[in-house]
Protein backbone atom coordinates (compact mmCIF):
# COMPACT_ATOMS: atom_id res chain seq x y z
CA UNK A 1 25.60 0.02 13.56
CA UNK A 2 24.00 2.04 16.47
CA UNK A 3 26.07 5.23 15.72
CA UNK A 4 24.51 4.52 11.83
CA UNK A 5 21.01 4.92 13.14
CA UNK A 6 21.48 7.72 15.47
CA UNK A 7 22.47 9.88 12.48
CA UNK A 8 19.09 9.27 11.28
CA UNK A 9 17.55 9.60 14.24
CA UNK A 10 19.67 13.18 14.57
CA UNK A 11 18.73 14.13 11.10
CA UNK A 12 14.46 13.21 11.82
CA UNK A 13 15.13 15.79 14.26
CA UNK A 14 16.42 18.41 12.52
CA UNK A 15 13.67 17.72 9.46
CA UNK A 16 10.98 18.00 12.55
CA UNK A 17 12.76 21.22 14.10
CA UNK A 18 12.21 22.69 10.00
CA UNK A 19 8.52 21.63 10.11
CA UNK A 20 7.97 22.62 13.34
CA UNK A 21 9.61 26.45 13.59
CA UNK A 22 9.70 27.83 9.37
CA UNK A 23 6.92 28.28 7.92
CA UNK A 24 8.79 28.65 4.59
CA UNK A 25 9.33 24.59 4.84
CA UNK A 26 5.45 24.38 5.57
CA UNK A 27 5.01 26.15 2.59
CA UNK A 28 6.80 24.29 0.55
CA UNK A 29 5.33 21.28 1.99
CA UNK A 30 1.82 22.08 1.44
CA UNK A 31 3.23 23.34 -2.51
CA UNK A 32 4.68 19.79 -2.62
CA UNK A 33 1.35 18.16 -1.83
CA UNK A 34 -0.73 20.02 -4.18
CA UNK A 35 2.01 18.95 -7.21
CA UNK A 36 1.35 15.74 -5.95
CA UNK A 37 -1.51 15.46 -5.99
CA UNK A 38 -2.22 17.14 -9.27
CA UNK A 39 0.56 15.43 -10.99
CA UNK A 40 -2.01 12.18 -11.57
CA UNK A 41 -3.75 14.14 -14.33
CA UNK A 42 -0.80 14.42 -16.46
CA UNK A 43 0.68 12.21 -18.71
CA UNK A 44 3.98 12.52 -16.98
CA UNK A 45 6.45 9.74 -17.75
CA UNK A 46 8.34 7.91 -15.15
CA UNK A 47 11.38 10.62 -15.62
CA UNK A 48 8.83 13.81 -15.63
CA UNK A 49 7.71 12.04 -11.86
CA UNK A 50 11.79 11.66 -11.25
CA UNK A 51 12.74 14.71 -12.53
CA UNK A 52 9.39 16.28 -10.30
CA UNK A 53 10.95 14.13 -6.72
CA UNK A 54 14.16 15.59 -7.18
CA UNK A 55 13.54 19.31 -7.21
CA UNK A 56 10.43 18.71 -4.49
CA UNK A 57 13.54 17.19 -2.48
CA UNK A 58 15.89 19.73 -3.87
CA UNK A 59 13.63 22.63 -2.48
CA UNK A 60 13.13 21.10 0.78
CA UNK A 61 16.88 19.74 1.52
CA UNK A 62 17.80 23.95 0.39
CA UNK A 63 15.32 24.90 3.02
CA UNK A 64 16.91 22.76 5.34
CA UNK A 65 20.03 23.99 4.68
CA UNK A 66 19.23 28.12 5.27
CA UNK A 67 17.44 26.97 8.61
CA UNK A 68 21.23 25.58 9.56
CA UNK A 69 23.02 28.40 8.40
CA UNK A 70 20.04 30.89 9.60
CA UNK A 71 20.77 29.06 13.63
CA UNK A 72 24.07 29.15 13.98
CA UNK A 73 24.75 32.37 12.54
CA UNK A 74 22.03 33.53 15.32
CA UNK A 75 24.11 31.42 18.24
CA UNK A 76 27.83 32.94 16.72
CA UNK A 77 26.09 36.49 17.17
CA UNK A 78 23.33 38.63 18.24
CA UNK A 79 24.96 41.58 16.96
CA UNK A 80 25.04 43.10 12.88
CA UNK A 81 27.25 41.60 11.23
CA UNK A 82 27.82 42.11 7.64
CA UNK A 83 29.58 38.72 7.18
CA UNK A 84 26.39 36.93 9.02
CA UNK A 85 23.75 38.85 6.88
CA UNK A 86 25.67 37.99 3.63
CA UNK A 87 25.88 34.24 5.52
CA UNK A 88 22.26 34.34 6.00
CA UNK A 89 21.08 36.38 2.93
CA UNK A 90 22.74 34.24 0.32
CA UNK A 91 21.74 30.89 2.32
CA UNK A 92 18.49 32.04 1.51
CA UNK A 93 19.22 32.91 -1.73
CA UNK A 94 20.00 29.86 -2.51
CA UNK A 95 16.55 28.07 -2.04
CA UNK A 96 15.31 31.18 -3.75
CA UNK A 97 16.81 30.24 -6.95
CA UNK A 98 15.65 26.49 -6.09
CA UNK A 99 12.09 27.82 -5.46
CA UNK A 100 12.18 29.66 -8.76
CA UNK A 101 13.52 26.55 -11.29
CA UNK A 102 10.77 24.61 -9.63
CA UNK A 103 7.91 26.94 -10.40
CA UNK A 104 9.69 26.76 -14.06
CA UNK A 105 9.81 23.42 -14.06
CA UNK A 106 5.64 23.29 -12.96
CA UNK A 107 4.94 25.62 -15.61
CA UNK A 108 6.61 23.37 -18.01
CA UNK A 109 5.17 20.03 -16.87
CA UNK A 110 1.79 21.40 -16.15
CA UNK A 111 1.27 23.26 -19.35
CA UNK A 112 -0.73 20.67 -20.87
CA UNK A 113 -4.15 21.91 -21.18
CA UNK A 114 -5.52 18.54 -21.44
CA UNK A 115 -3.99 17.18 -17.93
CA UNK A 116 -6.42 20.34 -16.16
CA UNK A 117 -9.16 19.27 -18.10
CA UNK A 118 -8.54 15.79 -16.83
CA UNK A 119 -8.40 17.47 -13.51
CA UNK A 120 -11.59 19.46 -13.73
CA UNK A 121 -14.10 17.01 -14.98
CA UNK A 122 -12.97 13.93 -11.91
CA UNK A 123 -13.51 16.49 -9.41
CA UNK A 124 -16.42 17.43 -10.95
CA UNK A 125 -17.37 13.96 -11.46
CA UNK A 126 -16.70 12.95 -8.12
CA UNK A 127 -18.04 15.40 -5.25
CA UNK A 128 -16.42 13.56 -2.63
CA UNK A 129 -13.19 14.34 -3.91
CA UNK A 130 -13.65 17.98 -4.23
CA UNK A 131 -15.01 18.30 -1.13
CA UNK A 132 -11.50 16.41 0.05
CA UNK A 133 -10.01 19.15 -2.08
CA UNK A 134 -11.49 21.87 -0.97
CA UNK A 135 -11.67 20.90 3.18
CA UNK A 136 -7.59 20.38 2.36
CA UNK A 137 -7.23 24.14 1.80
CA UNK A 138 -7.67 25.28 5.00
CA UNK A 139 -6.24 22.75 6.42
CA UNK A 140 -3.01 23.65 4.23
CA UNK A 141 -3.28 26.99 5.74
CA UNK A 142 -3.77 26.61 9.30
CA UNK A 143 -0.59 24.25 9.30
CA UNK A 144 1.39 26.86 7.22
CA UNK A 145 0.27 29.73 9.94
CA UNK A 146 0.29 27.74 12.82
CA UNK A 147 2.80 24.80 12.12
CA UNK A 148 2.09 21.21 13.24
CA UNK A 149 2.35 21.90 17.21
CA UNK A 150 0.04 24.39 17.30
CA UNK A 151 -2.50 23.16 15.25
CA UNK A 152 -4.20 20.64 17.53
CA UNK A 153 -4.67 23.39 20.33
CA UNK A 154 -6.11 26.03 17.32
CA UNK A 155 -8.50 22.88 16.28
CA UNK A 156 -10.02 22.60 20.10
CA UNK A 157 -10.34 26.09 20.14
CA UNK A 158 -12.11 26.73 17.13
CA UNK A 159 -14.23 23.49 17.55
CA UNK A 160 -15.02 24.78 21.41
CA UNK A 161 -16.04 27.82 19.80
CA UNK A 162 -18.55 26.25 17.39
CA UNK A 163 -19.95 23.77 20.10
CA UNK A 164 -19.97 26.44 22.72
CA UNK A 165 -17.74 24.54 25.01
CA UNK A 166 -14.82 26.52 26.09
């Protein structure tokens, strides 16, 4: 049983080295959120939402997957290496094609006009929610450009900045 849990406590760390060191993960992350998020203005049925968690997962687990391939081709050589960049170029391929399908798949689900007017008149409705919204953008984009351990040292700063306290 302890050897059980130690794989997940090996694979946590591997999903936190992703989150921590590609922003491409972040990305898809914040993308992930957003869907989310909008998804509650759409009269998706319970397989639309499954259908939805499996290529968010998809995406991410692909990601995943290229960071592997992308580390240990870097430890097996420094060097070019045709074999490594066709290692590394179609690992990264590969959650290129996933990345595609799902923005096919969000155009599909998210076509209904109806669902975005949904959308539009609650936030417009409720100004505490946009405001949410709208504070959650560049949030989203200070953790894509800085990543999660450098974002509470760029928050001090900036906040030292506006106070005046260095």
């Amino acid at each position: 049983m302890r050897k059980f849990l130690k794989g997940f406590k090996y694979a946590w760390s591997g999903i936190i080295h992703c989150v921590k060191n590609e922003r491409n993960m972040r990305i898809h992350m914040v993308a992930a959120l957003y869907v989310l998020i909008f998804a509650r203005f759409f009269a998706f049925s319970r397989a639309d939402y499954g259908v939805l968690l499996l290529t968010i997962g998809g995406v991410w687990s692909a990601e995943t997957v290229n960071t592997s391939v992308e580390l240990l081709c870097n430890k097996v050589s420094k060097k070019k290496d045709p074999f490594i960049r066709a290692a590394k170029d179609t690992a990264a391929g590969a959650v290129l094609i996933f990345a595609v399908f799902a923005v096919m798949l969000a155009l599909f689900l998210f076509g209904d006009i109806d669902g975005w007017i949904k959308l539009y008149y609650f936030y417009i409705t409720h100004p505490v929610n946009l405001a949410a919204l709208i504070l959650l953008a560049p949030v989203s984009l200070i953790f894509i450009t800085k990543g999660p351990s450098k974002i509470a040292g760029f928050i001090k700063r900036t906040i030292g900045k506006i106070t005046g306290k260095n």
